[in-house]
C-alpha atoms as a PDB file:
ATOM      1  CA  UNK A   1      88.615  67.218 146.448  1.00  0.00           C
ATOM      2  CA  UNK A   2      90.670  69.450 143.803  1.00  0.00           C
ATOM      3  CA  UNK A   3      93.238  71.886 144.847  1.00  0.00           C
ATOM      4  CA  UNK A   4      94.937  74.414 142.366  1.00  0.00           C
ATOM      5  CA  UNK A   5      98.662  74.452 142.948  1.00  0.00           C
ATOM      6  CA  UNK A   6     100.825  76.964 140.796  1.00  0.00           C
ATOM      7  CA  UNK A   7     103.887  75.116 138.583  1.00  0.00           C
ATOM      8  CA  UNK A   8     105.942  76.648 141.867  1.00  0.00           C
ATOM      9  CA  UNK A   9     104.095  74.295 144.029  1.00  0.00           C
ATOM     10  CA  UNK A  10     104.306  71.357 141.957  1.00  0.00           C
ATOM     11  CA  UNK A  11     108.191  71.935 141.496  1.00  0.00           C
ATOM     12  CA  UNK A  12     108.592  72.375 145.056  1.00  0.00           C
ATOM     13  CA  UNK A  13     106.665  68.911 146.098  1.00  0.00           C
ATOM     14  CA  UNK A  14     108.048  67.416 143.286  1.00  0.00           C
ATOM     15  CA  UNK A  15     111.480  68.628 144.884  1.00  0.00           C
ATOM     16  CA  UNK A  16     110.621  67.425 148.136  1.00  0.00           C
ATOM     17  CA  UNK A  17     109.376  63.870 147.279  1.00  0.00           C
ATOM     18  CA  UNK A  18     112.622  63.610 145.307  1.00  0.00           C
ATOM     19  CA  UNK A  19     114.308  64.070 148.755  1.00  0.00           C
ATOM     20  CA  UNK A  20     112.292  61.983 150.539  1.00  0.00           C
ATOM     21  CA  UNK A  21     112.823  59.216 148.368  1.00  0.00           C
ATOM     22  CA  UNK A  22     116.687  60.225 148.368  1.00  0.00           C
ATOM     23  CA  UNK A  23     117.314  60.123 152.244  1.00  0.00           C
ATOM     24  CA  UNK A  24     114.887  57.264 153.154  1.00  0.00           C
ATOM     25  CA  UNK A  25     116.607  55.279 156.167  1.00  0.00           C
ATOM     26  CA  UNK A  26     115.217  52.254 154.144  1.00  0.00           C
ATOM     27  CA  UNK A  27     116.687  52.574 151.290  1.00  0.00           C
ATOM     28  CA  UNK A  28     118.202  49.378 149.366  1.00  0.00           C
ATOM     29  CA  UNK A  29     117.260  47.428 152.546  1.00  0.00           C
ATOM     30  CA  UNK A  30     114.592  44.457 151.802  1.00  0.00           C
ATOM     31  CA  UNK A  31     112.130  46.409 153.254  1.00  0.00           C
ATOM     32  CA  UNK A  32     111.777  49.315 152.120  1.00  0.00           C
ATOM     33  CA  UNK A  33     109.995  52.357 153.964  1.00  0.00           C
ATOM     34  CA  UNK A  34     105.408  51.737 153.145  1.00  0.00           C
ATOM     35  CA  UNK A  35     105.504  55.336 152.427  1.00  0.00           C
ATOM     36  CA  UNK A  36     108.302  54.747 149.389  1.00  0.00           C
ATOM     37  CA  UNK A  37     106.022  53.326 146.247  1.00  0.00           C
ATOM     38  CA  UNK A  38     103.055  55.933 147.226  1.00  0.00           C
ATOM     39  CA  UNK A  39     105.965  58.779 147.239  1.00  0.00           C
ATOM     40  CA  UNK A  40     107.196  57.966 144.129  1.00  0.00           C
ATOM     41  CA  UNK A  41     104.348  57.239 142.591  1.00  0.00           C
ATOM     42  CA  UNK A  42     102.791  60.768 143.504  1.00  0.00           C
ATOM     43  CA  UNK A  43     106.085  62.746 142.554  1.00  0.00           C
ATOM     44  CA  UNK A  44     105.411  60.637 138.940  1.00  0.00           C
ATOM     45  CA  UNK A  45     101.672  62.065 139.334  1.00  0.00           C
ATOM     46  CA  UNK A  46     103.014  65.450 139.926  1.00  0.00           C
ATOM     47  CA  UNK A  47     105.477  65.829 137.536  1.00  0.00           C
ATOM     48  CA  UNK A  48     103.417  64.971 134.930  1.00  0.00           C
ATOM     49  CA  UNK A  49     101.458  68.080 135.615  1.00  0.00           C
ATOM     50  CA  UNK A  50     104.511  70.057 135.336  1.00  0.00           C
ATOM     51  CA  UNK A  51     105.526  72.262 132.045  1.00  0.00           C
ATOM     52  CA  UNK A  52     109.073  70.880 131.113  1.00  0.00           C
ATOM     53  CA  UNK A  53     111.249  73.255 132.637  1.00  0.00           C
ATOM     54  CA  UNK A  54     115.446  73.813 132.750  1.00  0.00           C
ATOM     55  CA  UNK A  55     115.681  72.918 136.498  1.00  0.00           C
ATOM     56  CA  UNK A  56     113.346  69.497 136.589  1.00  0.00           C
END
């Protein structure tokens, strides 16, 4: 499946993942939310498709 997403949608999941990750009840706990690595791990994905930009 391919989906075209314009550099505002990848900022704004980007964004979101990065608040996600932020605000997970889990956090520093030794077990840490499932969802966590495949978050960060697709916010690493995403940003890489990103032009550098001021606000990143």
């Amino acid at each position: 499946m391919k989906v075209e997403l314009s550099d505002q949608d990848l900022r704004l999941l980007v964004q979101s993942l990065t608040h996600c990750l932020a605000t997970c009840k889990n956090q520093g706990k030794a077990e840490p939310c499932e969802d966590c690595a495949a978050a960060a791990a697709l916010k690493e994905r995403l940003a890489a498709l990103r032009p550098a930009s001021k606000d990143a």
